[in-house]
PDB file of N, CA and C in Angstrom:
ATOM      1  N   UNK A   1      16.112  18.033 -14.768  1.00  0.00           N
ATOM      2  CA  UNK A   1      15.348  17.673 -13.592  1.00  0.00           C
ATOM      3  C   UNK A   1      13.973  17.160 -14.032  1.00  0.00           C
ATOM      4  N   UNK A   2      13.583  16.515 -13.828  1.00  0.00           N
ATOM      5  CA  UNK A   2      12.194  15.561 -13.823  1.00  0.00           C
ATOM      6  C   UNK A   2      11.263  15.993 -12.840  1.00  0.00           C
ATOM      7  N   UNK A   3      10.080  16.103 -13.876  1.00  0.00           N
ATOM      8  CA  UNK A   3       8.827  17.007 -13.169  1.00  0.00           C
ATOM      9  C   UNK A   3       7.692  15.840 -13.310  1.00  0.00           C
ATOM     10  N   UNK A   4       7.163  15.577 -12.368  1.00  0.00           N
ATOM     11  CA  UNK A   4       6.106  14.605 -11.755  1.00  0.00           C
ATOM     12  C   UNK A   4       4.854  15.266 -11.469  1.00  0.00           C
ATOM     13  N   UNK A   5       3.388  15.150 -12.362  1.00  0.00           N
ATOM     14  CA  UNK A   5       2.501  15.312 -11.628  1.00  0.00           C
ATOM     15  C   UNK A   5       2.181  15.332  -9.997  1.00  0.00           C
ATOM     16  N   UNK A   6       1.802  15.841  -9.348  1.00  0.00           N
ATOM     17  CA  UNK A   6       1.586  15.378  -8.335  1.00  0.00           C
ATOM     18  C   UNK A   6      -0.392  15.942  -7.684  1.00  0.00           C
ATOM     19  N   UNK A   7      -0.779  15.486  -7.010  1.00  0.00           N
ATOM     20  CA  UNK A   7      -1.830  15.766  -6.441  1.00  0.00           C
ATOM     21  C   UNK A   7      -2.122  16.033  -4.527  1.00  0.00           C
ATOM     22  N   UNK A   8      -1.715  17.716  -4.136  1.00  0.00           N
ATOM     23  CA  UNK A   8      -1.921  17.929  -2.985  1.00  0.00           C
ATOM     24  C   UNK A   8      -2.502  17.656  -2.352  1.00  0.00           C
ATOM     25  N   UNK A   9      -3.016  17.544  -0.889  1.00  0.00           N
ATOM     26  CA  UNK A   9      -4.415  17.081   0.104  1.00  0.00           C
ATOM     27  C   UNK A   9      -5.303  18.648  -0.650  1.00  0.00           C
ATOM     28  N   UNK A  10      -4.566  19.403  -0.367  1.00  0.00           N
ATOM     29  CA  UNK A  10      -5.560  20.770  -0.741  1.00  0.00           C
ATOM     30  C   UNK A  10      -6.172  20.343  -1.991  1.00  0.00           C
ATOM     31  N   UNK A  11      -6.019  19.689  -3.009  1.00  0.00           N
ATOM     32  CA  UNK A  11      -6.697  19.301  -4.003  1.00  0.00           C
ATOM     33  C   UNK A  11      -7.068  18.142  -4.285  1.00  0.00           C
ATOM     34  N   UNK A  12      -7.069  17.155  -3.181  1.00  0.00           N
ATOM     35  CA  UNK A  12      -7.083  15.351  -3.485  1.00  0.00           C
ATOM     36  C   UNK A  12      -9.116  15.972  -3.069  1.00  0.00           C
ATOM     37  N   UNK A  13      -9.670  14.379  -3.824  1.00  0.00           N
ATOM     38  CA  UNK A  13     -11.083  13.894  -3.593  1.00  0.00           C
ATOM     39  C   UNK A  13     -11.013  12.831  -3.960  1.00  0.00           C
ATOM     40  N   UNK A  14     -11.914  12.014  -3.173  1.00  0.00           N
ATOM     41  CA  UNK A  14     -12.783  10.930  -3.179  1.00  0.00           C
ATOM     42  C   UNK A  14     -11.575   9.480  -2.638  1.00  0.00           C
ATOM     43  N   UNK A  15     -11.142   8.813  -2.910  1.00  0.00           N
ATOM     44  CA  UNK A  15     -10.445   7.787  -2.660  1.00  0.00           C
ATOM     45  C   UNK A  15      -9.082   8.240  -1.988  1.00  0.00           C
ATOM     46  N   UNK A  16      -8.361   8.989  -2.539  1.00  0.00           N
ATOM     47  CA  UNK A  16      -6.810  10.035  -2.480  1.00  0.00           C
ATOM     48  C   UNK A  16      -6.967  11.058  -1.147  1.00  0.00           C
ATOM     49  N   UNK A  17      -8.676  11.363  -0.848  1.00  0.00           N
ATOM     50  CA  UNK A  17      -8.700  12.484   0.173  1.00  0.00           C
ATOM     51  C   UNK A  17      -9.114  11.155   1.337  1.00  0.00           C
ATOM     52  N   UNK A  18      -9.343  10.191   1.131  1.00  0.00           N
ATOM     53  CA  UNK A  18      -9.792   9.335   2.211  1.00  0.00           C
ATOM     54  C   UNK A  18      -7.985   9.090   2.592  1.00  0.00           C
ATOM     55  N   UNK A  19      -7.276   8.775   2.134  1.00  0.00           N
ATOM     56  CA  UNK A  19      -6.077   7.914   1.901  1.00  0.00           C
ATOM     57  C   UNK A  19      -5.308   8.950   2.623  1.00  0.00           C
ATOM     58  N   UNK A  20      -5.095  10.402   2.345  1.00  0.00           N
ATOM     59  CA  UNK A  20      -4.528  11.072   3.126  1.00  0.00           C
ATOM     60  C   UNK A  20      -5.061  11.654   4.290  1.00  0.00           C
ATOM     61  N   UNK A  21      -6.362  11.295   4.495  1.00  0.00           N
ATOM     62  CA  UNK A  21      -6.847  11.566   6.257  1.00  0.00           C
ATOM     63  C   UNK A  21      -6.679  10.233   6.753  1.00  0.00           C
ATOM     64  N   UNK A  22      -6.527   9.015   6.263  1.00  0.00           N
ATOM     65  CA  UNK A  22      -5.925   7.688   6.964  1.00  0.00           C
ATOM     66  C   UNK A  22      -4.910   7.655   7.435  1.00  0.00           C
ATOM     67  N   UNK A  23      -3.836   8.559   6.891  1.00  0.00           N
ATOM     68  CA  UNK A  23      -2.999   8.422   7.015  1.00  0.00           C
ATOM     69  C   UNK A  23      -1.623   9.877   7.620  1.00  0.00           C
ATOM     70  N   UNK A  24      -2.324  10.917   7.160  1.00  0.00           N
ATOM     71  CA  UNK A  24      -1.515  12.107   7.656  1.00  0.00           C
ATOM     72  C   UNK A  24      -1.840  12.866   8.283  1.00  0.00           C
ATOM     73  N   UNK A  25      -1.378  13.730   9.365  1.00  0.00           N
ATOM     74  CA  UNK A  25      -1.873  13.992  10.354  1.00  0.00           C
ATOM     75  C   UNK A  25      -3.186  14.954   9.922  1.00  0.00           C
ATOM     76  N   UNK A  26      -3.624  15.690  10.891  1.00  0.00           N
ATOM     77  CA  UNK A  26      -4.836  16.498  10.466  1.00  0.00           C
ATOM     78  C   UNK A  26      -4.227  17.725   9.716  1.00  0.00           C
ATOM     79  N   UNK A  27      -4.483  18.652   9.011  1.00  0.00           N
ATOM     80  CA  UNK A  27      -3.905  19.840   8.408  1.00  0.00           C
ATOM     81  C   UNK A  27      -2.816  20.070   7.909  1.00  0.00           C
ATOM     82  N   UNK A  28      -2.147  18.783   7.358  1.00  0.00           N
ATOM     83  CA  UNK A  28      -0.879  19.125   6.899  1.00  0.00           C
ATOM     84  C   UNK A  28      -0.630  18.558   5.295  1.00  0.00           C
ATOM     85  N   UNK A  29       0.173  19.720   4.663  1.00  0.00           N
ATOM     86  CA  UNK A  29       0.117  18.239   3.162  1.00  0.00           C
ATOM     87  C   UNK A  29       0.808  17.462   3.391  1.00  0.00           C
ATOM     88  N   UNK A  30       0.632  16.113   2.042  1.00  0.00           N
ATOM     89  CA  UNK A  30       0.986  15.387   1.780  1.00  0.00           C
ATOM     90  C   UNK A  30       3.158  15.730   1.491  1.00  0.00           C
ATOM     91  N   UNK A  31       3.578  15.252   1.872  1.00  0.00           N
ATOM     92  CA  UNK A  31       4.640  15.509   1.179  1.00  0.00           C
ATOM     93  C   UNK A  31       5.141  15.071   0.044  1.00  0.00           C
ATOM     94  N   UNK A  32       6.146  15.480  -0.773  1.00  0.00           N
ATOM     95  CA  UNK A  32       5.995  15.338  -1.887  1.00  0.00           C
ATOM     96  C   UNK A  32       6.265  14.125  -2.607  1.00  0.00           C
ATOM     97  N   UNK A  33       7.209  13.312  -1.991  1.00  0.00           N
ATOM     98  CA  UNK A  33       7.023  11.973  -2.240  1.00  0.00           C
ATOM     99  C   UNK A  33       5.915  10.999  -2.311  1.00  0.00           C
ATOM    100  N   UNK A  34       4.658  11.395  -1.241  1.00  0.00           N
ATOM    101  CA  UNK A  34       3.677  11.054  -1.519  1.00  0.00           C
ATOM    102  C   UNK A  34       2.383  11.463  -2.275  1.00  0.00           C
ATOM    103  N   UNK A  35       2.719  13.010  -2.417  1.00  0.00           N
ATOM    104  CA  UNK A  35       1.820  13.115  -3.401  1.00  0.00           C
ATOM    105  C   UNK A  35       1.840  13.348  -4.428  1.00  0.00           C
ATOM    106  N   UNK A  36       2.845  12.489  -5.024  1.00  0.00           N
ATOM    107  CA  UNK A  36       3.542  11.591  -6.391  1.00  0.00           C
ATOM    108  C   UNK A  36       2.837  10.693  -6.339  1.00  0.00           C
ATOM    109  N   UNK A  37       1.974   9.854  -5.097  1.00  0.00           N
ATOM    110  CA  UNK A  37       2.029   8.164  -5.385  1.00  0.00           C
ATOM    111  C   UNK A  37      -0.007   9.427  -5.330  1.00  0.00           C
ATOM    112  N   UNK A  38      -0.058  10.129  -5.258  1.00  0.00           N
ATOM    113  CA  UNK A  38      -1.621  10.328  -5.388  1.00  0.00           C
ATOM    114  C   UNK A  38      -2.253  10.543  -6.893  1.00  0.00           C
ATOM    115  N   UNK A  39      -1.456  10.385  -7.990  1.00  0.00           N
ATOM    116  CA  UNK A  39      -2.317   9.965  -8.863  1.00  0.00           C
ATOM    117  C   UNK A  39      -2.658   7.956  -8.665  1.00  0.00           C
ATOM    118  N   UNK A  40      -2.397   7.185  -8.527  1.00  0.00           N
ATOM    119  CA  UNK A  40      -2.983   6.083  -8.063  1.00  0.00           C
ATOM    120  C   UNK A  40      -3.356   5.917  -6.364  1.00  0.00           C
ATOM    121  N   UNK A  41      -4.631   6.519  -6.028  1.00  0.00           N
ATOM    122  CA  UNK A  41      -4.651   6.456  -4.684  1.00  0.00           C
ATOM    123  C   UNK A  41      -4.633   4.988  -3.590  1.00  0.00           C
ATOM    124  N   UNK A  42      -5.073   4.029  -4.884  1.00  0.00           N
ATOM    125  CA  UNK A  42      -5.042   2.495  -4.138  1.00  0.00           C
ATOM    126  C   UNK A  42      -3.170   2.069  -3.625  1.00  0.00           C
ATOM    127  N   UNK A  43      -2.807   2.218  -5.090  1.00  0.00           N
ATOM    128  CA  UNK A  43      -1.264   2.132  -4.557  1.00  0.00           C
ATOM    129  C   UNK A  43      -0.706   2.575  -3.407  1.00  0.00           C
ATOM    130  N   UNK A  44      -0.907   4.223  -3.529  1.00  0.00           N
ATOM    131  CA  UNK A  44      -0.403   4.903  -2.441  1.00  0.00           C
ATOM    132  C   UNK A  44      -0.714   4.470  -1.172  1.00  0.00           C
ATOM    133  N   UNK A  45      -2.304   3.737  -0.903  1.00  0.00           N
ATOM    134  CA  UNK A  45      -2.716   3.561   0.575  1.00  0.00           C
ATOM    135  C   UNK A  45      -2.082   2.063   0.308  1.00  0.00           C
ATOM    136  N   UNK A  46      -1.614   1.187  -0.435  1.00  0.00           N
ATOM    137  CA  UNK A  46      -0.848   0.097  -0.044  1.00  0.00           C
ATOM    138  C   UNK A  46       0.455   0.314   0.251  1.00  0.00           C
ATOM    139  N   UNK A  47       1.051   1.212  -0.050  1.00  0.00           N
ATOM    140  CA  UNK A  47       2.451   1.800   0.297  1.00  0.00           C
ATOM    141  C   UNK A  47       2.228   2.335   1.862  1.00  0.00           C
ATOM    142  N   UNK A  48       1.147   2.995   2.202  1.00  0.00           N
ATOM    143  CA  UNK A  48       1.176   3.480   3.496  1.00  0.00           C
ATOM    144  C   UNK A  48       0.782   2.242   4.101  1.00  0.00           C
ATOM    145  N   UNK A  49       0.094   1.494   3.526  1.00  0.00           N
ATOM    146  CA  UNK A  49      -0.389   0.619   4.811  1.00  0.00           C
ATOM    147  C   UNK A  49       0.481  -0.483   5.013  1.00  0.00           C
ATOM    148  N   UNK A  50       1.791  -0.550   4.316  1.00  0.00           N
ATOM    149  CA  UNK A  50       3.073  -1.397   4.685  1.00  0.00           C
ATOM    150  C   UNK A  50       3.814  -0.618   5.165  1.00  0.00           C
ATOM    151  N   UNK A  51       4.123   0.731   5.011  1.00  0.00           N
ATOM    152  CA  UNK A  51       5.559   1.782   5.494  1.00  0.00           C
ATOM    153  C   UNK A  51       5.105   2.022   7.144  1.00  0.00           C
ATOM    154  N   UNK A  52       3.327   2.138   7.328  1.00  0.00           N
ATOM    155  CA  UNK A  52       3.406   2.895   8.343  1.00  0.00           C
ATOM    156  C   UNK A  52       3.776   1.490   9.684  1.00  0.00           C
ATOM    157  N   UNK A  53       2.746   0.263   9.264  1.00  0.00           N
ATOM    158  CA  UNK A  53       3.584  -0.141  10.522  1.00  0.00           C
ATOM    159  C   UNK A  53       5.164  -0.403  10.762  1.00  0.00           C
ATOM    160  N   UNK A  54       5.334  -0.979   9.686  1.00  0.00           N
ATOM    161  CA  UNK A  54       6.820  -1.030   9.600  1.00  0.00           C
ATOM    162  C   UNK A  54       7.559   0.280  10.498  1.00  0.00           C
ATOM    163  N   UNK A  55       7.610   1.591  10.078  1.00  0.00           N
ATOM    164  CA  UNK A  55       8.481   2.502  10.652  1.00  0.00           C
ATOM    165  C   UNK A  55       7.725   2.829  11.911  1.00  0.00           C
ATOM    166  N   UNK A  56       6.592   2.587  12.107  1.00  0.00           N
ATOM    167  CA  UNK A  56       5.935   3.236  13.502  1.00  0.00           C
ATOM    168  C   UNK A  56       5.639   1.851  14.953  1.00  0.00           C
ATOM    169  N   UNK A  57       5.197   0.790  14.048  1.00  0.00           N
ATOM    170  CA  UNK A  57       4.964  -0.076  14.908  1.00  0.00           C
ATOM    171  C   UNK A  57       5.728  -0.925  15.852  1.00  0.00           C
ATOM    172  N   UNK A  58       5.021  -1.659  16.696  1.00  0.00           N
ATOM    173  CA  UNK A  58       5.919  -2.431  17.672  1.00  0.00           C
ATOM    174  C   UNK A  58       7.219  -2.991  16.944  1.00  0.00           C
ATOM    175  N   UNK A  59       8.186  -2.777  17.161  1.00  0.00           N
ATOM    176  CA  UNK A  59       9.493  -3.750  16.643  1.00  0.00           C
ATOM    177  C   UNK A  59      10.865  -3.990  17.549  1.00  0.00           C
ATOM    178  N   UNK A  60      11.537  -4.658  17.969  1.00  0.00           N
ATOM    179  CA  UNK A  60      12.674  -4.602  18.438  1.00  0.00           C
ATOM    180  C   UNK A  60      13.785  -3.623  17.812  1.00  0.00           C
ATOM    181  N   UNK A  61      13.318  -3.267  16.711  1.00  0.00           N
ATOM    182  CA  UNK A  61      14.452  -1.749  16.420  1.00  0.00           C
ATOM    183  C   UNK A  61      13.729  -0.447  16.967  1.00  0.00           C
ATOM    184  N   UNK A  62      14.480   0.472  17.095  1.00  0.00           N
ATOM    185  CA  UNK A  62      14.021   2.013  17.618  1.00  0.00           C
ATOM    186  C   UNK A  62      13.656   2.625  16.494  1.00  0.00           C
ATOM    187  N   UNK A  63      12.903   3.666  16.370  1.00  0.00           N
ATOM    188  CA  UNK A  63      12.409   4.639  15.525  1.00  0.00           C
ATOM    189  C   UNK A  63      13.694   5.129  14.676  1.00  0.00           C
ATOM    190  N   UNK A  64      14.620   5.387  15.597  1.00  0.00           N
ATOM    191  CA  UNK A  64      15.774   5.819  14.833  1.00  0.00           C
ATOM    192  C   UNK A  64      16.879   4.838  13.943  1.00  0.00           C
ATOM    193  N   UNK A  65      17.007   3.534  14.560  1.00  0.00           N
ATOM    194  CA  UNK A  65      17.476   2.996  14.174  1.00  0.00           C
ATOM    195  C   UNK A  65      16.874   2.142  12.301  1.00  0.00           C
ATOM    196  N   UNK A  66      15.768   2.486  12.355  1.00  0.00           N
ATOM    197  CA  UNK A  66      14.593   2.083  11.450  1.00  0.00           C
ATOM    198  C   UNK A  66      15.407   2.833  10.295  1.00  0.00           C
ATOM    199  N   UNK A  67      14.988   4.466  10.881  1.00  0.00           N
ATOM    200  CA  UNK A  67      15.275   5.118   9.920  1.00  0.00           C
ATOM    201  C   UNK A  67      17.026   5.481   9.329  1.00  0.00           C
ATOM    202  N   UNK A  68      17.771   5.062  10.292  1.00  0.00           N
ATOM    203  CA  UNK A  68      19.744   4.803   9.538  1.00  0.00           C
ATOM    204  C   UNK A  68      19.219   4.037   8.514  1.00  0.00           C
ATOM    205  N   UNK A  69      18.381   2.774   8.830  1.00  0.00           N
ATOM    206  CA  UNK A  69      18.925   1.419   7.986  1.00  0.00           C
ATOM    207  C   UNK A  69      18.100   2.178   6.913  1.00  0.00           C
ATOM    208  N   UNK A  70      16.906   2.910   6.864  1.00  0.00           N
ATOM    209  CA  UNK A  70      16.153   3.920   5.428  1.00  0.00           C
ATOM    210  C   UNK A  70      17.484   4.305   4.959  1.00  0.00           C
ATOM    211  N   UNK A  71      17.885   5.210   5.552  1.00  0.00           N
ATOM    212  CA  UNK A  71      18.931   6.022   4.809  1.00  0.00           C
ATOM    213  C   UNK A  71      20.418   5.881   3.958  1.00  0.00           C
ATOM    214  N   UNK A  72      20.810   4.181   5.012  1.00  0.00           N
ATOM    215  CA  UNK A  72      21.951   3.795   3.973  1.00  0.00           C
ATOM    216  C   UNK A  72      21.552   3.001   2.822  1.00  0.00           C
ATOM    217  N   UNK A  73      20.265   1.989   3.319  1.00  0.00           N
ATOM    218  CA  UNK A  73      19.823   1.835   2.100  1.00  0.00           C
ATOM    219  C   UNK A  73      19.601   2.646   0.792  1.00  0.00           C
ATOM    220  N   UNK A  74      18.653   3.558   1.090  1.00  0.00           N
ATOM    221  CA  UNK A  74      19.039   4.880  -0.013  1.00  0.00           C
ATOM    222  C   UNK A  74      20.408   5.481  -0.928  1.00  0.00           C
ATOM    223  N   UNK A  75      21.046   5.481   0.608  1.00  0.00           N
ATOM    224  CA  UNK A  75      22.489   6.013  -0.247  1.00  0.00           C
ATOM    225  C   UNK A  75      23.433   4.944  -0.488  1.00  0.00           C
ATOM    226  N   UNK A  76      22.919   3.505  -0.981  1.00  0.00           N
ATOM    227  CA  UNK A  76      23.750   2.718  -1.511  1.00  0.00           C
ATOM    228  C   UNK A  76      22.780   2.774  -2.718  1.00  0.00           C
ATOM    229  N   UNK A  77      21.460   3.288  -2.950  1.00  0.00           N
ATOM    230  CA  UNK A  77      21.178   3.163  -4.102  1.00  0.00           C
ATOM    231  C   UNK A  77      20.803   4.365  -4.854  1.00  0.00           C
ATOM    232  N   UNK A  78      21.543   5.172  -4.215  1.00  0.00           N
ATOM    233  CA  UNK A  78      21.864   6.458  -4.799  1.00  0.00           C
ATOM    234  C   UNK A  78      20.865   7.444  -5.011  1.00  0.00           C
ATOM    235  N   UNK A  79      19.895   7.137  -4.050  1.00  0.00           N
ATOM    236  CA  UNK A  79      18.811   7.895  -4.051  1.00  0.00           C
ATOM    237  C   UNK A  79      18.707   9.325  -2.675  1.00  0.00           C
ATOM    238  N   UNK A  80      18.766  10.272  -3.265  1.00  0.00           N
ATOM    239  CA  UNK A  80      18.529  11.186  -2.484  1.00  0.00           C
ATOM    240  C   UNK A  80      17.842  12.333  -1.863  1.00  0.00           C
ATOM    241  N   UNK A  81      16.631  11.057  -1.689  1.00  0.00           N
ATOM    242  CA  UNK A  81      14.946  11.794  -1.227  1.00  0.00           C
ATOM    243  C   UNK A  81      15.915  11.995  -0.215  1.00  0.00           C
TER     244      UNK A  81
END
């Protein structure tokens, strides 16, 4: 199993603690997929700042439907975040 640095909100500063109050709700961590992408905090807020409108914003697909097409994508590439 493969072990990844990661950097919590409980322990992010300066660029990484801006990036996860931009972006996650108030009081909650980061989850762990993302706070994998918090050792580069620029990356990570370019990853959020394409994922979030995409899955949240105005679109002719539904919230749910967004997230099937996440998931078979995934499991055609064998990934099982």
């Amino acid at each position: 199993m493969a072990w990844i640095q990661h950097v919590p909100r409980s322990r992010a500063e300066g660029r990484l603690l801006e990036v996860y109050r931009q972006y996650l709700p108030p009081d909650t961590e980061a989850p762990a997929i993302l706070a994998v992408g918090g050792l580069h905090p620029e990356g990570l807020g370019g990853h959020l700042g394409l994922y979030q409108p995409l899955m949240f914003g105005q679109s002719p697909l539904s919230r749910e439907q967004r997230e099937m097409i996440a998931t078979v994508v995934s499991s055609v590439n064998d990934c099982h975040y």
